[in-house]
C-alpha atoms as a PDB file:
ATOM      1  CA  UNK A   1      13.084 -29.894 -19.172  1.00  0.00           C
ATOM      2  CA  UNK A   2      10.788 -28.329 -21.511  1.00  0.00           C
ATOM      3  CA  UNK A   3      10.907 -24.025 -22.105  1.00  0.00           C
ATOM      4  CA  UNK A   4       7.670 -22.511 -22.779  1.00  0.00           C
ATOM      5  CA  UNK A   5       8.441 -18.388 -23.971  1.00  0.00           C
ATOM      6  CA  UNK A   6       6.418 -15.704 -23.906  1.00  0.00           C
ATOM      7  CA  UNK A   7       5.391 -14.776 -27.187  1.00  0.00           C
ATOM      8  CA  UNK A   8       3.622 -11.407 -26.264  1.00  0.00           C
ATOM      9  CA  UNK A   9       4.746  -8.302 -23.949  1.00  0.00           C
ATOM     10  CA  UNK A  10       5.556  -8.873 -20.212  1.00  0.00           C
ATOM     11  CA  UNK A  11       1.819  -8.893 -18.987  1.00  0.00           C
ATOM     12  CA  UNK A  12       0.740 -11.947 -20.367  1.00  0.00           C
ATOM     13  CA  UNK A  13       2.861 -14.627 -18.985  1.00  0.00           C
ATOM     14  CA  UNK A  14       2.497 -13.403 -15.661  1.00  0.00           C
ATOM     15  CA  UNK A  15      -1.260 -13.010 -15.621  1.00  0.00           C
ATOM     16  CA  UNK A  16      -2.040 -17.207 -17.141  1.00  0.00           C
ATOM     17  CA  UNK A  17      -1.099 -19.985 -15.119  1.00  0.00           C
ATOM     18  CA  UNK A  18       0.811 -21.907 -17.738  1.00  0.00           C
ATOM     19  CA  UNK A  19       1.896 -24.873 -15.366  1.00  0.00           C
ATOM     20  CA  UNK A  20       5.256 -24.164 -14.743  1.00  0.00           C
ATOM     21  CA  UNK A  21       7.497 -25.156 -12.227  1.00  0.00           C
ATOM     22  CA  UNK A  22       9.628 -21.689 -12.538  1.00  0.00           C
ATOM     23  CA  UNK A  23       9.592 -18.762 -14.404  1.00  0.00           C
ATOM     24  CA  UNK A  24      12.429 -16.937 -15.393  1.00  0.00           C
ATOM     25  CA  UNK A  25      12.777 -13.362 -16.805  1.00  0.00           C
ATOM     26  CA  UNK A  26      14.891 -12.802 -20.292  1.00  0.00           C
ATOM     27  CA  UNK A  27      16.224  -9.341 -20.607  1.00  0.00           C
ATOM     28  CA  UNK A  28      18.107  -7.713 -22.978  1.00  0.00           C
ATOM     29  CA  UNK A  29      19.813  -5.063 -22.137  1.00  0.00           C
ATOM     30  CA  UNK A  30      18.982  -3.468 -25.512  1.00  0.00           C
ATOM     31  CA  UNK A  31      15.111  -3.085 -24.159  1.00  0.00           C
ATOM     32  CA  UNK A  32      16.271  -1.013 -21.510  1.00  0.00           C
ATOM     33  CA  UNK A  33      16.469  -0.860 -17.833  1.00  0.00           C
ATOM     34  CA  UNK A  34      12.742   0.253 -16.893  1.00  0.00           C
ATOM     35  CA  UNK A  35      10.862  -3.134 -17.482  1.00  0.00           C
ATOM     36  CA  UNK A  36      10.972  -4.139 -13.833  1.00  0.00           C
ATOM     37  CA  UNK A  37       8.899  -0.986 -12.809  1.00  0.00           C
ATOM     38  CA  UNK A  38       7.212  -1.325 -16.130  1.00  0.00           C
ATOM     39  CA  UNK A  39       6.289  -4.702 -15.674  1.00  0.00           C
ATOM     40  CA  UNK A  40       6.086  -5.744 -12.144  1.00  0.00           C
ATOM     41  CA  UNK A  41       4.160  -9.135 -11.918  1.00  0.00           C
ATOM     42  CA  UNK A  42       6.765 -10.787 -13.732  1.00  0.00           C
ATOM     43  CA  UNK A  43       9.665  -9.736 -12.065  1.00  0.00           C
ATOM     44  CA  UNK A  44       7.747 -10.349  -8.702  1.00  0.00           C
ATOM     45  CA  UNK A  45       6.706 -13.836 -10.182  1.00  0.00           C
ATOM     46  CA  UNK A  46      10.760 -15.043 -11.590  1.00  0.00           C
ATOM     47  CA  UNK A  47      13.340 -17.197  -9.768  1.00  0.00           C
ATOM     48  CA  UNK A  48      15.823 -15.735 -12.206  1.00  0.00           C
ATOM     49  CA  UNK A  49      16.752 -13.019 -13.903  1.00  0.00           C
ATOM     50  CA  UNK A  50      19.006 -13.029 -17.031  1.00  0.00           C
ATOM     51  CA  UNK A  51      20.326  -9.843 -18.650  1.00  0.00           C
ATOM     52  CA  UNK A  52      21.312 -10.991 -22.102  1.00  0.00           C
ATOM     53  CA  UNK A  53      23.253  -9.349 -24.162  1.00  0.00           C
ATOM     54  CA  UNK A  54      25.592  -8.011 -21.690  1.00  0.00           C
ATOM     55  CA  UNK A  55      28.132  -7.631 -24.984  1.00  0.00           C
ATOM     56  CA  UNK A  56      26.015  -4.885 -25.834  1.00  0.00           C
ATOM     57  CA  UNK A  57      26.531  -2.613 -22.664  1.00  0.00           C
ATOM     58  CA  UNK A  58      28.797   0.096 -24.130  1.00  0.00           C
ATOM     59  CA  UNK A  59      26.740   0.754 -27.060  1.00  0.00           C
ATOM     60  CA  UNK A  60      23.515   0.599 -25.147  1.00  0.00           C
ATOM     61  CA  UNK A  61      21.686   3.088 -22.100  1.00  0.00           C
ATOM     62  CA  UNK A  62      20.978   0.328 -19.893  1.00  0.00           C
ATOM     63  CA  UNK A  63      21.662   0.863 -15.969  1.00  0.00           C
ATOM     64  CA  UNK A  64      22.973  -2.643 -14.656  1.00  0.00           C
ATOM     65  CA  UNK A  65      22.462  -1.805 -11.034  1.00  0.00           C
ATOM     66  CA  UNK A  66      19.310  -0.084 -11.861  1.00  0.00           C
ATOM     67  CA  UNK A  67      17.807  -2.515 -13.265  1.00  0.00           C
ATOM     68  CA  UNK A  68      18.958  -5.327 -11.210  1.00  0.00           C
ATOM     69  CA  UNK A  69      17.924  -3.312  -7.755  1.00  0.00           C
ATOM     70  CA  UNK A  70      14.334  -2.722  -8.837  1.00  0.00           C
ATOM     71  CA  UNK A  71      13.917  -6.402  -9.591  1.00  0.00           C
ATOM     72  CA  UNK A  72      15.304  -6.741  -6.269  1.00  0.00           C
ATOM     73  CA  UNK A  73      13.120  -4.269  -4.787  1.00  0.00           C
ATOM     74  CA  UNK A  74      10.153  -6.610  -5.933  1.00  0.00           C
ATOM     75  CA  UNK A  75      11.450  -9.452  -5.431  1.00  0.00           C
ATOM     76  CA  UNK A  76      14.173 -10.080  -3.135  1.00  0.00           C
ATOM     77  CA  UNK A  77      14.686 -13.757  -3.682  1.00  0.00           C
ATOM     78  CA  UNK A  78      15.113 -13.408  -7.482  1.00  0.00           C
ATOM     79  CA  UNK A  79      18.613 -14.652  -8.710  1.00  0.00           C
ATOM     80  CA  UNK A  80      20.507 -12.306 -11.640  1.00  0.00           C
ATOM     81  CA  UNK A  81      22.801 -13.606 -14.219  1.00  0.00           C
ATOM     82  CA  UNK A  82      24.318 -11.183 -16.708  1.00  0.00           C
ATOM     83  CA  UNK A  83      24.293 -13.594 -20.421  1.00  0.00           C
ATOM     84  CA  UNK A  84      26.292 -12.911 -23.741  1.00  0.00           C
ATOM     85  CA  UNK A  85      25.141 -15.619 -25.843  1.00  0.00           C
ATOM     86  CA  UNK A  86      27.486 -13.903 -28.411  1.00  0.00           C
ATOM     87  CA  UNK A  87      30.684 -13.954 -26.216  1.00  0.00           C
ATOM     88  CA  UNK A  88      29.634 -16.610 -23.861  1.00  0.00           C
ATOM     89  CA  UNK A  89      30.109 -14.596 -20.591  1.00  0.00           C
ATOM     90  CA  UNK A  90      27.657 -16.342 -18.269  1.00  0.00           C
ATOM     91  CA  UNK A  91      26.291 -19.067 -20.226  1.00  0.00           C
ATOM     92  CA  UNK A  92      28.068 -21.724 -17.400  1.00  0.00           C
ATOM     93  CA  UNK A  93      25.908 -19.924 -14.626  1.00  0.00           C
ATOM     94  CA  UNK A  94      22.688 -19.956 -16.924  1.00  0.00           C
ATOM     95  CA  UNK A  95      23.466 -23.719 -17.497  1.00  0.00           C
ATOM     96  CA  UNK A  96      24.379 -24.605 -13.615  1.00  0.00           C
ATOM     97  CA  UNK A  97      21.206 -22.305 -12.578  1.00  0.00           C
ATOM     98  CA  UNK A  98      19.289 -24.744 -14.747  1.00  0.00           C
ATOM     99  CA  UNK A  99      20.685 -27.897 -13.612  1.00  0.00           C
ATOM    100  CA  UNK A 100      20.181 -26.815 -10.046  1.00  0.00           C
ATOM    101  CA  UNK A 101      16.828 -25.902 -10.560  1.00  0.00           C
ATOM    102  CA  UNK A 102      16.258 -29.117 -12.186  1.00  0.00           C
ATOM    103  CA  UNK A 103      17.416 -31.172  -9.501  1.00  0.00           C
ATOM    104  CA  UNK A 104      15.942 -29.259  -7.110  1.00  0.00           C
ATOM    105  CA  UNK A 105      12.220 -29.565  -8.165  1.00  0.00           C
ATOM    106  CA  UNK A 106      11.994 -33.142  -8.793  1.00  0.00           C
ATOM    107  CA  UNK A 107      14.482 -33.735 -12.009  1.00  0.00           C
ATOM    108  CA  UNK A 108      16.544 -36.343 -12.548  1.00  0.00           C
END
């Protein structure tokens, strides 16, 4: 399994063909909950979707549902999971998405 990230804005990876079996989208919810309209290639272009730092929700102006039904709205296929890598909420269904998806595109 081998991660490539994006190391510019939402444009780039989703203009270059980097050779990828899947793309997923990273979002924290601390970047708020206009990207998908902001950036729609990408979302249209992800498998997944993971809202990270879900912790952060009550401190932060970040429409779950908002931002989950646009992505949807380009992209109805695209799987969410809400991530706390701080707390742990939803790190078992980032870490069974990715063992699925491994097994399901030619992993062992």
């Amino acid at each position: 399994l081998i991660l490539v990230e994006n190391v510019g804005n939402l444009v780039c990876p989703a203009e270059f063909d980097l050779g990828v079996d899947g793309r997923v989208m990273l979002l924290s919810v601390t970047e708020g909950d206009d990207k998908p309209r902001k950036y729609p290639l990408m979302f249209m272009q992800s498998r997944l979707l993971v809202l990270n730092k879900i912790d952060l929700l009550p401190h932060v102006d970040f429409d779950v549902a908002r931002a989950s039904g646009e992505a949807r709205e380009l992209n109805p296929d695209i799987e969410i999971i809400e991530l706390s890598c701080r707390t742990g909420e939803g790190f078992e269904n980032w870490l069974w998405w990715l063992d699925r998806f491994r097994k399901t595109n030619g992993g062992a």
